[in-house]
N, C-alpha and C. Protein backbone atom coordinates (compact mmCIF):
# COMPACT_ATOMS: atom_id res chain seq x y z
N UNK A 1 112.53 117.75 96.44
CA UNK A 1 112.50 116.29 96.63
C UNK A 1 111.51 115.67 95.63
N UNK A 2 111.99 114.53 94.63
CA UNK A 2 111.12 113.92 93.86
C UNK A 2 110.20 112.99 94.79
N UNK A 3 108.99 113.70 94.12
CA UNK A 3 107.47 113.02 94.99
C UNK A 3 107.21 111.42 93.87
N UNK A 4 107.11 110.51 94.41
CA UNK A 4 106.57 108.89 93.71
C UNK A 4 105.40 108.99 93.80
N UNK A 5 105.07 108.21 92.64
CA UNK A 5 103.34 108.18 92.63
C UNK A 5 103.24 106.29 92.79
N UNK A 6 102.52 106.00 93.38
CA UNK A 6 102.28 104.63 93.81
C UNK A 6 100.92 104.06 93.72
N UNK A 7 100.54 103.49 92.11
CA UNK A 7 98.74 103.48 91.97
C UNK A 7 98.37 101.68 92.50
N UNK A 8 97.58 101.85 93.48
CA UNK A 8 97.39 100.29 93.74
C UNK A 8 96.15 99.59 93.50
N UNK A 9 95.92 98.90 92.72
CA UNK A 9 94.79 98.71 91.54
C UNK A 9 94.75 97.16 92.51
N UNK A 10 93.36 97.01 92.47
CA UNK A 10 92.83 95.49 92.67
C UNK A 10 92.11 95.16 91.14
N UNK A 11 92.44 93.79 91.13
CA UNK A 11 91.89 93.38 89.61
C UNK A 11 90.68 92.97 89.59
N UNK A 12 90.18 92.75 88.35
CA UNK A 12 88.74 93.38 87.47
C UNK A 12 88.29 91.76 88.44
N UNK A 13 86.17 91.94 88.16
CA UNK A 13 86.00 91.17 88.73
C UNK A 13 86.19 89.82 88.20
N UNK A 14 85.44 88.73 88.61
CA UNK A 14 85.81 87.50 88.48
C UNK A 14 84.23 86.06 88.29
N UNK A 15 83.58 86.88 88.35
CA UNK A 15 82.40 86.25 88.51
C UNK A 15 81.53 85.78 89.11
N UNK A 16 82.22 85.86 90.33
CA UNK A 16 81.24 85.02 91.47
C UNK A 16 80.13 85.39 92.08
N UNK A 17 79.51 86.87 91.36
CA UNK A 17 77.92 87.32 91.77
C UNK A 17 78.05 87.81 93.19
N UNK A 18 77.09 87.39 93.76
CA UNK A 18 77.09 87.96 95.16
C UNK A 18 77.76 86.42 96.30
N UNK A 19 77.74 85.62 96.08
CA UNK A 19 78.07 84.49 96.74
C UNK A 19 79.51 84.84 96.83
N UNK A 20 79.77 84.64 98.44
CA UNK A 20 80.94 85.05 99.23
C UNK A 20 82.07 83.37 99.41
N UNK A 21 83.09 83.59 98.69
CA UNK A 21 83.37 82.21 98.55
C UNK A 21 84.95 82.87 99.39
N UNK A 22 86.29 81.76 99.55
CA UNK A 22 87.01 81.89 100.06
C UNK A 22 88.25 81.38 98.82
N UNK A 23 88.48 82.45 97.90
CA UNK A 23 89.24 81.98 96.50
C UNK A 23 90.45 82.34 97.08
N UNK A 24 91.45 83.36 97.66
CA UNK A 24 92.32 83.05 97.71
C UNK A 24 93.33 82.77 96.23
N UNK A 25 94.10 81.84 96.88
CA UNK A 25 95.41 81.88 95.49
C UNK A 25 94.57 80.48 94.18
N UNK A 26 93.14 80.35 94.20
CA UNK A 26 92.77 79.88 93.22
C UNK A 26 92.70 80.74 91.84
N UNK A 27 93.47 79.81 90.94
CA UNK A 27 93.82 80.91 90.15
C UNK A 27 92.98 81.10 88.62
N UNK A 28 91.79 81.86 88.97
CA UNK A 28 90.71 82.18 88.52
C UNK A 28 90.80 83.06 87.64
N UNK A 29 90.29 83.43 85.83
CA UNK A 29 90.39 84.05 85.00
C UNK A 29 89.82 85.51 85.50
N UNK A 30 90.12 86.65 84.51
CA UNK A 30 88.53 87.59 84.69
C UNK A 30 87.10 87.21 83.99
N UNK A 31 86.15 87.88 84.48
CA UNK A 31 85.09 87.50 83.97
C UNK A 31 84.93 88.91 83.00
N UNK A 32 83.95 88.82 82.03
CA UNK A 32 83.20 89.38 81.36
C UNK A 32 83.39 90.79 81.64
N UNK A 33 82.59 91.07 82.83
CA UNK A 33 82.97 92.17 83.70
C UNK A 33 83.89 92.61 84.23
N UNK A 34 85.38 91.51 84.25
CA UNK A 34 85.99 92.14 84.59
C UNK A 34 87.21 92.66 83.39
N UNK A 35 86.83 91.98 82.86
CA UNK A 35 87.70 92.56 81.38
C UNK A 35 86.99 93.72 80.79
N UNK A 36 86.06 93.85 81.00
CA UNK A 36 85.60 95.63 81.10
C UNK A 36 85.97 96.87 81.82
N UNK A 37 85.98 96.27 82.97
CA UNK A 37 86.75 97.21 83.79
C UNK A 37 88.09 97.55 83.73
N UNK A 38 89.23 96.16 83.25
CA UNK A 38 90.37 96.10 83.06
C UNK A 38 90.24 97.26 82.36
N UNK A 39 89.74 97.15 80.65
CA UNK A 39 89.39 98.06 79.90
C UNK A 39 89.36 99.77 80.16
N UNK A 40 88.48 100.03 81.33
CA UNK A 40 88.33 101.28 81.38
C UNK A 40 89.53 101.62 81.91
N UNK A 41 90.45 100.91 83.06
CA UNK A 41 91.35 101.13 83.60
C UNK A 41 92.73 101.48 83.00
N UNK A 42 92.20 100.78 81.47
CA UNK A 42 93.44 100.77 80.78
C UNK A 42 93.11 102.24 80.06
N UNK A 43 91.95 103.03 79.46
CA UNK A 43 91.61 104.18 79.34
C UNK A 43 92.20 105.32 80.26
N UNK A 44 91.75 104.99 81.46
CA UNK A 44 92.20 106.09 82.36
C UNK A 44 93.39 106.53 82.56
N UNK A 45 94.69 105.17 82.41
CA UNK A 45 96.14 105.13 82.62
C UNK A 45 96.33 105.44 81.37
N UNK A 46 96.25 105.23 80.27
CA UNK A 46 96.91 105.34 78.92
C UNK A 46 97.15 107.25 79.00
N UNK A 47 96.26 107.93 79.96
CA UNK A 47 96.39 109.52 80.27
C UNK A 47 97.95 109.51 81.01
N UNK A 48 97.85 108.36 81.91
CA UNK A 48 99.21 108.34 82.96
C UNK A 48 100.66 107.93 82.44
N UNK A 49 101.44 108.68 82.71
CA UNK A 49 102.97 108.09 82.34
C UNK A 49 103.06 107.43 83.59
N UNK A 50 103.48 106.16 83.10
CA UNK A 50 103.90 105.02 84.34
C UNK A 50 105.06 104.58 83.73
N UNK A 51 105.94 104.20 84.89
CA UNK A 51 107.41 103.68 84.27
C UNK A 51 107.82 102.15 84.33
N UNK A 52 106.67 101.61 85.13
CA UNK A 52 106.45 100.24 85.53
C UNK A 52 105.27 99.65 86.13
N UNK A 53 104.72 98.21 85.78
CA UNK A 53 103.39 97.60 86.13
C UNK A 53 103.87 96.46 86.66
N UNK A 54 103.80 95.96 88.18
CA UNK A 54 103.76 95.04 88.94
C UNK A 54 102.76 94.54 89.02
N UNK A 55 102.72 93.18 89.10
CA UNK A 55 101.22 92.61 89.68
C UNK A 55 101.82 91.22 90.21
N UNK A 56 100.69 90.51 90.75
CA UNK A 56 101.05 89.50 91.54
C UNK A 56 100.85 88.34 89.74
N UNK A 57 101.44 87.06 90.15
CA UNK A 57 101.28 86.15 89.30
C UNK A 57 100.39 85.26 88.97
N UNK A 58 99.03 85.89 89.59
CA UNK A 58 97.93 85.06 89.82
C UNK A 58 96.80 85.22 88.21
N UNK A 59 96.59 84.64 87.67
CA UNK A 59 96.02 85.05 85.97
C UNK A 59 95.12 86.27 86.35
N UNK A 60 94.05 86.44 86.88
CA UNK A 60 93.01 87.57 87.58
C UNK A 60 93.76 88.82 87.74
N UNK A 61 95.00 89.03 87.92
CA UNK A 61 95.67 90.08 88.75
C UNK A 61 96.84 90.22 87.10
N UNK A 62 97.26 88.81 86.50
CA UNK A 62 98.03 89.57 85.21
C UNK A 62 97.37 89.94 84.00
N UNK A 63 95.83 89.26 84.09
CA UNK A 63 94.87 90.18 82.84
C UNK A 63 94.63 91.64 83.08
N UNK A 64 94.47 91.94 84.39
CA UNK A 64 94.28 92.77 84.70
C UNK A 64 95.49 93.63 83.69
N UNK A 65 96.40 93.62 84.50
CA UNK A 65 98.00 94.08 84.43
C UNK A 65 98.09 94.34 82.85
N UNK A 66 97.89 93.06 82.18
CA UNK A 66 98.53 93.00 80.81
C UNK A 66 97.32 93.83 80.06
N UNK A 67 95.98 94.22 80.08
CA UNK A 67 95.45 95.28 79.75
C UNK A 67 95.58 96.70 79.46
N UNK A 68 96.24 97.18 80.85
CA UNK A 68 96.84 98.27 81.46
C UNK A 68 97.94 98.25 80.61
N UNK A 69 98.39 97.36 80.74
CA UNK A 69 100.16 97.75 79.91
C UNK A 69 99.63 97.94 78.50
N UNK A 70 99.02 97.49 77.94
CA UNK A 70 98.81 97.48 76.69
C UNK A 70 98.89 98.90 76.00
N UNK A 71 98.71 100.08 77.30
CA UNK A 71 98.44 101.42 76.65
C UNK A 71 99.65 101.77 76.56
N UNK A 72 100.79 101.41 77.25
CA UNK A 72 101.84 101.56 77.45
C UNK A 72 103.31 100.87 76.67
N UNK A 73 104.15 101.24 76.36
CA UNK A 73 105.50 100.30 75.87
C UNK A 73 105.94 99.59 77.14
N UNK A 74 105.35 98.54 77.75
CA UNK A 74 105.88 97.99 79.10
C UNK A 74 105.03 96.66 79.22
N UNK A 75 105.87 96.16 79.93
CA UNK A 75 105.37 94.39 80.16
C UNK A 75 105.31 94.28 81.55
N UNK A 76 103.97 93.98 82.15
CA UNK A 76 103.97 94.00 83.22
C UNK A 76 104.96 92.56 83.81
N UNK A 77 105.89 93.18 85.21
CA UNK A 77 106.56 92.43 86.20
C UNK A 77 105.99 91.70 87.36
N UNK A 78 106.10 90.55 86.95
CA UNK A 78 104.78 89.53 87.73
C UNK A 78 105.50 89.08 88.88
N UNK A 79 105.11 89.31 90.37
CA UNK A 79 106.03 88.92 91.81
C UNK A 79 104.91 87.97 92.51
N UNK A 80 105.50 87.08 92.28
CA UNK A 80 105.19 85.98 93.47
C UNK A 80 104.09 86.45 95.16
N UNK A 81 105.14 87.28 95.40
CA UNK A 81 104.95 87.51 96.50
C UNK A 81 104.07 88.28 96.78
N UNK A 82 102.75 88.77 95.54
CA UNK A 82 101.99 89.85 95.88
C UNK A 82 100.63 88.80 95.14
N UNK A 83 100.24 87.65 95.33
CA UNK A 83 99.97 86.46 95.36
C UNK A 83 98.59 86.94 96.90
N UNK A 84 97.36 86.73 96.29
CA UNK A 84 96.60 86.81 97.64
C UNK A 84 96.96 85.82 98.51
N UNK A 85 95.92 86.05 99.68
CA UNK A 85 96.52 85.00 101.06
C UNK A 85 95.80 84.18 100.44
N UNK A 86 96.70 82.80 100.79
CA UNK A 86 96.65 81.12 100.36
C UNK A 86 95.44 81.04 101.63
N UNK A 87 94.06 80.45 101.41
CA UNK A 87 93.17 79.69 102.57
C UNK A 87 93.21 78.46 102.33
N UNK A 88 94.43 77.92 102.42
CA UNK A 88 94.52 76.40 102.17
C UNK A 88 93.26 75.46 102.28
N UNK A 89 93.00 74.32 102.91
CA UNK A 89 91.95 73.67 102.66
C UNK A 89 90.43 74.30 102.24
N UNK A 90 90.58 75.81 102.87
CA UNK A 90 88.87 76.13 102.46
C UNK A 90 88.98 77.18 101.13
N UNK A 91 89.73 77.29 100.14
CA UNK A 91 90.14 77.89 99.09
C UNK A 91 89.13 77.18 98.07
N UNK A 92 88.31 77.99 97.53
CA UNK A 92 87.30 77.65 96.27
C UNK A 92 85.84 77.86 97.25
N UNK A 93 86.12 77.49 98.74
CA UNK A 93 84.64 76.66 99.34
C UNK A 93 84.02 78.46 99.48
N UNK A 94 82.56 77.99 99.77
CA UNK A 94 81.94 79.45 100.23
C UNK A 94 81.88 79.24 101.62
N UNK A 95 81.51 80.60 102.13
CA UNK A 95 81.73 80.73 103.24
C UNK A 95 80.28 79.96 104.26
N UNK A 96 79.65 79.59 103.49
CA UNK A 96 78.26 78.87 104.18
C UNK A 96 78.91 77.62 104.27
N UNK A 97 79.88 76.86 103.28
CA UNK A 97 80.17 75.30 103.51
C UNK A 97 81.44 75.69 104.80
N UNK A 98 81.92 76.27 104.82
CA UNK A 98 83.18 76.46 105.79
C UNK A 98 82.51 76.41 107.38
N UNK A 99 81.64 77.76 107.60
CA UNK A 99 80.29 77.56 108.24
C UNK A 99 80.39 75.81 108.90
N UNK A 100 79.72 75.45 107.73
CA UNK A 100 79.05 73.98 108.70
C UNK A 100 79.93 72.77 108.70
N UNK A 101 80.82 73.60 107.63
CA UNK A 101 82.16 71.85 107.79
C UNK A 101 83.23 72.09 108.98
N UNK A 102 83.56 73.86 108.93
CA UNK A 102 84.42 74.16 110.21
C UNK A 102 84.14 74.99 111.10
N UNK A 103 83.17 74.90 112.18
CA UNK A 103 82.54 76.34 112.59
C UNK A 103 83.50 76.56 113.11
N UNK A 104 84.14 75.45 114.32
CA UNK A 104 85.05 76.16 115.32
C UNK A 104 86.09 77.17 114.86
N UNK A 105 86.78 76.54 113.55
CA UNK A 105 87.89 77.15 113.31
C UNK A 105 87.48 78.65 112.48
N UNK A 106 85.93 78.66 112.07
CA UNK A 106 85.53 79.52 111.54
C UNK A 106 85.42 80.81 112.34
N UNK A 107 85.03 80.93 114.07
CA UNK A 107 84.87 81.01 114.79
C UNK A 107 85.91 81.65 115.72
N UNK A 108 86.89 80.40 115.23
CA UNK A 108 88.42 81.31 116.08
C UNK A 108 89.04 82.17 115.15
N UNK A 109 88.59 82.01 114.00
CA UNK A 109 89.08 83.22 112.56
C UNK A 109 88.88 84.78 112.98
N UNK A 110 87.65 84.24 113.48
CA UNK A 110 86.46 85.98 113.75
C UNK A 110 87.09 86.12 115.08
N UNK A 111 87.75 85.38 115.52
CA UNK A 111 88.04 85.68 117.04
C UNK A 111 90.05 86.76 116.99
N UNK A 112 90.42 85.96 115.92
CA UNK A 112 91.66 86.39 115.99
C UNK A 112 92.40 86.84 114.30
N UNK A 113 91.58 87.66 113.29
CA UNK A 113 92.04 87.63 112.34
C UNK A 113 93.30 87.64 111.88
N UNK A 114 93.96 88.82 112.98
CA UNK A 114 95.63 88.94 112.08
C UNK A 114 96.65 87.49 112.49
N UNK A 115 96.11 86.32 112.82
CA UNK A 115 97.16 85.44 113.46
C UNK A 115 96.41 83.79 113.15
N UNK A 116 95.16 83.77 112.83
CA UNK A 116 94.80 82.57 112.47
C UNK A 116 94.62 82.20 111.14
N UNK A 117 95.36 80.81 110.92
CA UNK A 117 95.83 80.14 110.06
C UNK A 117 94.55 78.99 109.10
N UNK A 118 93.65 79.08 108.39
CA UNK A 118 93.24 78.04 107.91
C UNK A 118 93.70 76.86 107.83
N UNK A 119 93.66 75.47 108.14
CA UNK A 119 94.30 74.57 107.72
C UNK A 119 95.09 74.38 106.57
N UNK A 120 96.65 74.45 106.68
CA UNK A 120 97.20 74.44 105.42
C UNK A 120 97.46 76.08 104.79
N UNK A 121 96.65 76.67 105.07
CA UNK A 121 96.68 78.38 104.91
C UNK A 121 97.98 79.25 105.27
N UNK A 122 97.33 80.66 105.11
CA UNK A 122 98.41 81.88 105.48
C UNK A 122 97.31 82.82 106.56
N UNK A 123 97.64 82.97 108.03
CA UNK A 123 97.07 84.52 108.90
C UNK A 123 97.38 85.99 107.55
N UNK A 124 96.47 86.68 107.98
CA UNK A 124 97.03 88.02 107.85
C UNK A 124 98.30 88.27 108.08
N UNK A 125 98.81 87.81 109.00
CA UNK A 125 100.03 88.08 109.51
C UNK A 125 101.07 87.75 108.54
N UNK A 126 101.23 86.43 108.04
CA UNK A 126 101.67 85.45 107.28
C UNK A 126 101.56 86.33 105.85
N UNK A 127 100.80 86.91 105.76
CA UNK A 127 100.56 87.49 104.05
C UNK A 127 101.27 88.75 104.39
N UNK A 128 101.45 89.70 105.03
CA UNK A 128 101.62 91.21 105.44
C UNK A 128 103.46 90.49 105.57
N UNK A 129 103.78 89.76 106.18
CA UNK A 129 104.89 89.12 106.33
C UNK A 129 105.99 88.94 104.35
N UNK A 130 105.35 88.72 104.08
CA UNK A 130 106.07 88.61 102.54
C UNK A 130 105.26 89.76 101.39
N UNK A 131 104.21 90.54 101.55
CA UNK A 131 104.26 91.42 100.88
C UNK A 131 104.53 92.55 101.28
N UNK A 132 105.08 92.92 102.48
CA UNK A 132 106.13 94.24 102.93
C UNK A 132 107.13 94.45 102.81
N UNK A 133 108.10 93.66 102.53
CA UNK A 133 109.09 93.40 102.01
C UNK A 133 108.94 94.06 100.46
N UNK A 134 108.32 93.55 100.04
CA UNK A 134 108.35 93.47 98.43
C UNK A 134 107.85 94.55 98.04
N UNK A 135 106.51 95.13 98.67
CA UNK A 135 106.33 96.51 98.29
C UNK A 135 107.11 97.64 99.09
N UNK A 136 107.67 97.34 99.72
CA UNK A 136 109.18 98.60 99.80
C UNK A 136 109.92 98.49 99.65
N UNK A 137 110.41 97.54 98.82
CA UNK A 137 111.60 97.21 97.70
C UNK A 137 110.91 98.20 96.46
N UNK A 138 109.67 98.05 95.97
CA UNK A 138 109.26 99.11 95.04
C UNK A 138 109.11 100.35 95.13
N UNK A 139 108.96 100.61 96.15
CA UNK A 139 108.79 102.00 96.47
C UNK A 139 109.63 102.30 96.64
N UNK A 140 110.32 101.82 96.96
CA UNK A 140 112.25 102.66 96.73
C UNK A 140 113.14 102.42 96.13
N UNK A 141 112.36 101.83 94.65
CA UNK A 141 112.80 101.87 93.20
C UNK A 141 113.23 103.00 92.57
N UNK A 142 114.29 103.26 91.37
CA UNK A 142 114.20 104.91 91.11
C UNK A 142 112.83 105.01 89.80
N UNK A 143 112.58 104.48 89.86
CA UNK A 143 110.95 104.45 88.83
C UNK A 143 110.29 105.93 89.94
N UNK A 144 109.84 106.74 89.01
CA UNK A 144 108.62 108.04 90.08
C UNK A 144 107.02 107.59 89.95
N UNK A 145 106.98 106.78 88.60
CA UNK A 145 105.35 106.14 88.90
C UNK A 145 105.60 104.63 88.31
N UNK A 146 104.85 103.82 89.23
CA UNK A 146 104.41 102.77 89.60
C UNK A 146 103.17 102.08 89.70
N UNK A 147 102.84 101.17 88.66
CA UNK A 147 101.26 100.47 89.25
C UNK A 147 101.82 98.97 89.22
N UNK A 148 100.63 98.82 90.48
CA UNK A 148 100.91 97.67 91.59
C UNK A 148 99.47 96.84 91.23
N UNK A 149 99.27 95.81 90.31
CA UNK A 149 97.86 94.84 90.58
C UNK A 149 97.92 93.91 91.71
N UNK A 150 96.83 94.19 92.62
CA UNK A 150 96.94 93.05 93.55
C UNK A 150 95.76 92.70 93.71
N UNK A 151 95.45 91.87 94.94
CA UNK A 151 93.73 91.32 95.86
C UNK A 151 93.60 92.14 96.52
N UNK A 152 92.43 91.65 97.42
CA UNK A 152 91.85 92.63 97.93
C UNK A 152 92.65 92.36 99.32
N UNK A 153 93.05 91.54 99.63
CA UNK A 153 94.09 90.81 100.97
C UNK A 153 95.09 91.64 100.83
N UNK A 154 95.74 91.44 99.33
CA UNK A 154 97.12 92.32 99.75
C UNK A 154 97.24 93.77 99.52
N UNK A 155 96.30 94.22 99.03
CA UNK A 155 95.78 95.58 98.77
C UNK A 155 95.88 95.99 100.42
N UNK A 156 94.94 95.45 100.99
CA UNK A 156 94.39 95.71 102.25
C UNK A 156 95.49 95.96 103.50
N UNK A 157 96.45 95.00 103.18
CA UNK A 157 97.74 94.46 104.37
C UNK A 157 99.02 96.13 103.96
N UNK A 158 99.05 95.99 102.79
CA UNK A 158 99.94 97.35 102.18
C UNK A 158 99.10 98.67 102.30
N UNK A 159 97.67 98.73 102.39
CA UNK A 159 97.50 100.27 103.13
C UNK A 159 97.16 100.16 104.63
N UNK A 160 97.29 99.03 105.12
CA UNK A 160 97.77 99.34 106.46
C UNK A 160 98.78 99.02 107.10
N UNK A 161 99.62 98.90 106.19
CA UNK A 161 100.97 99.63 106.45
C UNK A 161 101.66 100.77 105.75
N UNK A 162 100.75 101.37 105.17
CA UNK A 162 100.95 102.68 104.30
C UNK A 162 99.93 104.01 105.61
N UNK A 163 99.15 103.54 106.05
CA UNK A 163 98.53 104.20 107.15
C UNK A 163 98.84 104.01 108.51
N UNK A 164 99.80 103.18 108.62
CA UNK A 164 100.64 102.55 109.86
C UNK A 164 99.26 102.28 110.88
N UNK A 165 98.32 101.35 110.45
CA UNK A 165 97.18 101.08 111.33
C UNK A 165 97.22 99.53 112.10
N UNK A 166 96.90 99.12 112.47
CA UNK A 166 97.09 97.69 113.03
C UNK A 166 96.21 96.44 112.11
N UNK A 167 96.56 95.71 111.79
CA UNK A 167 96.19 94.65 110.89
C UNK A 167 94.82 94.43 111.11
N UNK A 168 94.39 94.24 112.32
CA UNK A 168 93.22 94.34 113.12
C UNK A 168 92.02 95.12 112.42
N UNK A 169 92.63 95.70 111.36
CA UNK A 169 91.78 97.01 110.96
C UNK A 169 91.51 96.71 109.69
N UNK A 170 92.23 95.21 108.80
CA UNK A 170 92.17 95.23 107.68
C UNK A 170 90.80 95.53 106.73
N UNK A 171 89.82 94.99 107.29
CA UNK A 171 88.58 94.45 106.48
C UNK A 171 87.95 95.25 106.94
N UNK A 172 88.45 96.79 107.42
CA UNK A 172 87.71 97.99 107.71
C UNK A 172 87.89 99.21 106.18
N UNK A 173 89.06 98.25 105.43
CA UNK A 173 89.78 99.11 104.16
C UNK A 173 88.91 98.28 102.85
N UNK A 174 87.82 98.76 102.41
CA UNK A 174 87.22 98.13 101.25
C UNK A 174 88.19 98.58 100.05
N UNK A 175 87.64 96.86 99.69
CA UNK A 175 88.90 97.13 98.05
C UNK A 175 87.96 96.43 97.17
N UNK A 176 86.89 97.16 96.15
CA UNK A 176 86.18 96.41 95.31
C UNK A 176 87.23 96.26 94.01
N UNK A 177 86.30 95.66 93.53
CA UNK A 177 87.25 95.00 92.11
C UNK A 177 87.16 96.13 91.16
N UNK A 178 88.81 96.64 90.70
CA UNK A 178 89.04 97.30 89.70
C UNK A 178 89.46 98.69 90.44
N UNK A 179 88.98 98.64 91.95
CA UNK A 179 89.54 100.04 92.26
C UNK A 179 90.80 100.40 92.36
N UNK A 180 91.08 101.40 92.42
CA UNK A 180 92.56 102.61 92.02
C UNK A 180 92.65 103.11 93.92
N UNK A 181 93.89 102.80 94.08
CA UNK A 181 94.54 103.36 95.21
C UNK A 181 96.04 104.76 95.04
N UNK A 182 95.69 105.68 95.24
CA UNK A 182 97.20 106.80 95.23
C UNK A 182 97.87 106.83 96.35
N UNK A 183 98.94 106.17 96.48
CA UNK A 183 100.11 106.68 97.41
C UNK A 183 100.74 106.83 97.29
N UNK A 184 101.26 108.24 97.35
CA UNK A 184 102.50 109.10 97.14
C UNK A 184 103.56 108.93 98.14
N UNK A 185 105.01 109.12 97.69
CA UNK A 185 106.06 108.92 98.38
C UNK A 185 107.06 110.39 98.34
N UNK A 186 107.61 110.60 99.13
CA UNK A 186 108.55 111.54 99.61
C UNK A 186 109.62 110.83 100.92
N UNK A 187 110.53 111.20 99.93
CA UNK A 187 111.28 110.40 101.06
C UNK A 187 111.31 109.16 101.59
N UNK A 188 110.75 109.29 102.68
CA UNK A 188 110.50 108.03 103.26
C UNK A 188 109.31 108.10 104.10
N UNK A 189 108.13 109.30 104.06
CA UNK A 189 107.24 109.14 104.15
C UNK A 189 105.92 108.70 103.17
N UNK A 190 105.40 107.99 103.35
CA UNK A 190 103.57 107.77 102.97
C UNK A 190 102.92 108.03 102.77
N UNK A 191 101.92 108.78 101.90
CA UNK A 191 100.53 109.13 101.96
C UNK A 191 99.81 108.44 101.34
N UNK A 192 98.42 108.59 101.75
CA UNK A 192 97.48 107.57 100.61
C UNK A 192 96.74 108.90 100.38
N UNK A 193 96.52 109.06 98.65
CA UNK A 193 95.79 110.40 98.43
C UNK A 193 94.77 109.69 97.87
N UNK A 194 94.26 109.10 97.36
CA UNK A 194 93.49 108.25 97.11
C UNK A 194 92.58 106.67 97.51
N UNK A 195 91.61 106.63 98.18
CA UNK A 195 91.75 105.24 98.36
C UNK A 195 90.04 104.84 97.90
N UNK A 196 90.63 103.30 97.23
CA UNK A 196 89.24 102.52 96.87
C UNK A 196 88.49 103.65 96.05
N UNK A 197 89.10 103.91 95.14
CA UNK A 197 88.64 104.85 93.77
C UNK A 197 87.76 103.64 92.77
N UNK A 198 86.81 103.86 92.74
CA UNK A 198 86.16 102.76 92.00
C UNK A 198 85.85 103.39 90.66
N UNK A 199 85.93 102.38 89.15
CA UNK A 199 86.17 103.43 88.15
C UNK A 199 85.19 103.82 87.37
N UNK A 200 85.30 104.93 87.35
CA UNK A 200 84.14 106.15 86.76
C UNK A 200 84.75 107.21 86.31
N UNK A 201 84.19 108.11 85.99
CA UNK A 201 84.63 109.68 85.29
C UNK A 201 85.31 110.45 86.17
N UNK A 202 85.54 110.07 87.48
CA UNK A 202 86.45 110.81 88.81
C UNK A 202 87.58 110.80 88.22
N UNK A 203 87.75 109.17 87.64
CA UNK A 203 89.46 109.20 87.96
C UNK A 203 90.11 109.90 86.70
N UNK A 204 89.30 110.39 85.50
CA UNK A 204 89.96 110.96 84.54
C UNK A 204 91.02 112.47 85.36
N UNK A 205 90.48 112.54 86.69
CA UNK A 205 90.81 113.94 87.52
C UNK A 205 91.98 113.82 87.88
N UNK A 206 92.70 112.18 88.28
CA UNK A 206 93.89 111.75 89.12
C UNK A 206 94.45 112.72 88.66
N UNK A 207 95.60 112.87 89.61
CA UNK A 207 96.50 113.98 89.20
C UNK A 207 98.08 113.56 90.05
């Protein structure tokens, strides 16, 4: 049985230091740093035969992408639908102004992650809702390797449903910027052989 290789890359960083903001589908360049990392990423893969590069259509997630491809004869395939979760009205704000402009709703967030809606926004639910679809439409592509640029939202929503865990669990799955995810396919089972690979001299090992 042909085994799929399934690499799920979150894109390079973006600048925002340590200040915890709520960006979402603001559609923010890479920074400095993160076009470095793109960089190494594109080092590590240029080792990998890949037969295709997905990423979401968000600029952050196709610099990423179009780096990576660069090692490659391939143009990365940009999907809508792999687009982080939209936090409608509080999208750009940090999480200290959200804090004091919306506690309650801030409040019922922490109370009910996979199902509450920002004003104008997308739940967990709402995001896991249109990128499951789409990433098992790829995975049961006849392509055998595959890289996937996404956020850290939809990174997060697709390995827990690659670990069949409850949504509930998302923000228990760290996804820093630039890390490498492996999930292999057989059939129609799942594995994650890899997760939140952050990049260094390990990943020259992928295999």
């Amino acid at each position: 049985m042909v085994r799929k290789l399934i690499y799920l890359v979150r894109h390079g960083d973006i600048g925002l230091e340590k200040e915890k903001r709520f960006i979402g589908q603001s559609d923010l360049p890479l920074s400095t740093l993160g076009r470095e990392q793109a960089i190494l990423l594109k080092k590590i893969f240029s080792r990998v035969p890949i037969d295709n590069i997905y990423c979401s259509d968000l600029l952050r997630a196709q610099q990423t992408a179009e780096i990576i491809a660069s090692a490659h004869p391939i143009i990365p395939t940009t999907c809508a639908e792999l687009r982080e979760l939209h936090m409608g009205v509080w999208e750009g704000k940090s999480f200290a102004e959200i804090k004091a402009k919306y506690p309650e709703e801030f409040k019922e967030r922490g109370k009910d992650i996979v199902n509450y809606r920002p004003p104008k926004g997308e739940s967990f639910s709402d995001c896991y809702g249109r990128v499951k679809p789409v990433f098992e439409y790829l995975s049961e592509s006849v392509e055998t390797t595959i890289l996937i640029v996404g956020h850290a939202g939809v990174n997060r929503v697709i390995l827990c449903h690659v670990l069949g865990i409850p949504l509930e669990n998302v923000f228990r799955l760290e996804q820093n910027y630039g890390c490498v995810n492996l999930i292999t396919k057989e059939g129609l089972k799942n594995r994650l052989k890899y997760f939140n690979y952050i990049i260094n001299r390990d990943l020259y090992r992928m295999d």
